[in-house]
Protein backbone atom coordinates (compact mmCIF):
# COMPACT_ATOMS: atom_id res chain seq x y z
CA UNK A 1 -7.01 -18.00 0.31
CA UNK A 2 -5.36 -16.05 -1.96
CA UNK A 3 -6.91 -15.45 -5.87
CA UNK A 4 -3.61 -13.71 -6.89
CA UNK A 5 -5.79 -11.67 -8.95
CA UNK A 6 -4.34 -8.29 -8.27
CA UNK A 7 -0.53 -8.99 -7.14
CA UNK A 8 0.57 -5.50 -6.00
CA UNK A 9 3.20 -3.69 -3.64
CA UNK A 10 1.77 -0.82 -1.96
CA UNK A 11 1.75 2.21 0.43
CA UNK A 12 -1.47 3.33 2.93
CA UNK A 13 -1.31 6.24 5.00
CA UNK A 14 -3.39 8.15 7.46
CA UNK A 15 -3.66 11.44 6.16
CA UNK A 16 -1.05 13.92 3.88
CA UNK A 17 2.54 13.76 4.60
CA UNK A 18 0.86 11.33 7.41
CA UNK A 19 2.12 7.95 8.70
CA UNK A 20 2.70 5.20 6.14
CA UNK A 21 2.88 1.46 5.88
CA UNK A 22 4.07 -0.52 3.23
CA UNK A 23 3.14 -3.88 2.08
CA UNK A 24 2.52 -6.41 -0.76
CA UNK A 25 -0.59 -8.53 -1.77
CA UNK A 26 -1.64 -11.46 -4.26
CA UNK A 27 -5.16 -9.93 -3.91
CA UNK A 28 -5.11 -6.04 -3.43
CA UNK A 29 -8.85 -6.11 -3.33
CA UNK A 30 -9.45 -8.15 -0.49
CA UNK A 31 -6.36 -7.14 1.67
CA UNK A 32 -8.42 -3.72 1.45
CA UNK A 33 -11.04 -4.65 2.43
CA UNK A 34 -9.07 -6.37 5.54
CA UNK A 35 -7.61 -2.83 6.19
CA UNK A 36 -10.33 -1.02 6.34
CA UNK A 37 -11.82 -3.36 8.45
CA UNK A 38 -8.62 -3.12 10.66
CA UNK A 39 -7.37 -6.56 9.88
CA UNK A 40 -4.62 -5.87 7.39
CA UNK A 41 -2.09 -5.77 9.89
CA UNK A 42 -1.70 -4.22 13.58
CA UNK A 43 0.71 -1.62 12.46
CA UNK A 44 -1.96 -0.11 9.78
CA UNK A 45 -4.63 -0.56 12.34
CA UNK A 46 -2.72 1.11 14.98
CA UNK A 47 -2.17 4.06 13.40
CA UNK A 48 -4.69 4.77 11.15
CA UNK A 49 -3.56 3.81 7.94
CA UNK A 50 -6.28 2.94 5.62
CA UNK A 51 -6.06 4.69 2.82
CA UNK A 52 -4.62 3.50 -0.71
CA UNK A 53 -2.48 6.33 -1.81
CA UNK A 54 0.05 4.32 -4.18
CA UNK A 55 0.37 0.77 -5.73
CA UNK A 56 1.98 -0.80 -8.49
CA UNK A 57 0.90 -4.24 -10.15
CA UNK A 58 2.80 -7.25 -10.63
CA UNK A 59 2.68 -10.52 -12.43
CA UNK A 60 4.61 -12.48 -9.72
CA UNK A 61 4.16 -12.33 -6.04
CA UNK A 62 7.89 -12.11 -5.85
CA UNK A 63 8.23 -9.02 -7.44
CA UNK A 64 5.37 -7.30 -5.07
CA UNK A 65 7.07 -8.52 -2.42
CA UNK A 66 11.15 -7.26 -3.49
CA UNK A 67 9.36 -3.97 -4.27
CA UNK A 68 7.51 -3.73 -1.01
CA UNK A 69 11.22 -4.21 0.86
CA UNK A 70 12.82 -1.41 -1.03
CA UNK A 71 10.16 0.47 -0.15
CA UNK A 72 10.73 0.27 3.47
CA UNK A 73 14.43 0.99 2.93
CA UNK A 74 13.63 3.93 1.62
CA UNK A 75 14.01 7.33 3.46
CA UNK A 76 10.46 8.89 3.96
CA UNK A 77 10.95 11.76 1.36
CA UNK A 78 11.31 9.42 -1.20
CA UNK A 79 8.10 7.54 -0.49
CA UNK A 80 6.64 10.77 -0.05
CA UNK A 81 7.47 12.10 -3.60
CA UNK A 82 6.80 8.70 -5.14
CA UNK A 83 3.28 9.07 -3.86
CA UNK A 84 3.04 12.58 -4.83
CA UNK A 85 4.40 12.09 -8.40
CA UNK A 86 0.78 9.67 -9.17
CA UNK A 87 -1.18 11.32 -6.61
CA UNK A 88 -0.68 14.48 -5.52
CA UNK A 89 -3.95 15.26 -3.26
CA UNK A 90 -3.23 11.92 -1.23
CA UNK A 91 -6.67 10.42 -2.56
CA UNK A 92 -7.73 6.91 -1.09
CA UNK A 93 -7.17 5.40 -4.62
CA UNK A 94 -9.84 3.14 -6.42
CA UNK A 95 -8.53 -0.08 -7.46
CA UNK A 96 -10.76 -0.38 -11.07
């Protein structure tokens, strides 16, 4: 269940300029952990996508959750520069 402890939207990818997947969690910590386990979700584990390159916190789940659908609307250069404008090297981010 659930702590809702770190609401957050937020993109993965597989490598630089790589493939990307979008998504939205109460707990950001332990939906990690499910991705790199390749449980987060079959399109992550399909292609690869396990590392945290961009996330934004939230107070409300709903607010994760409109964020992670704009993010999917968006055209790929646009995610791609968002990720680049906080992390530029494509790091798998630390969440503390």
């Amino acid at each position: 269940m659930p702590r809702f402890d770190f609401i957050a939207a937020y993109l993965l990818a597989n490598r630089r300029n790589g493939t990307r997947y979008a998504g939205s969690a109460a707990d950001l910590v332990a939906r990690m952990d499910a991705h790199k386990a390749g449980r987060g979700s079959w399109f992550a584990a399909k292609y690869g996508c396990n590392l945290l390159v961009w996330y934004e916190r939230f107070d409300k789940m709903e607010s994760a959750q409109a964020c992670e659908k704009r993010l999917k609307r968006w055209p790929r250069k646009w995610k791609i520069d968002l990720i680049e404008s906080v992390n530029p090297s494509w790091d798998d981010l630390p969440l503390f």
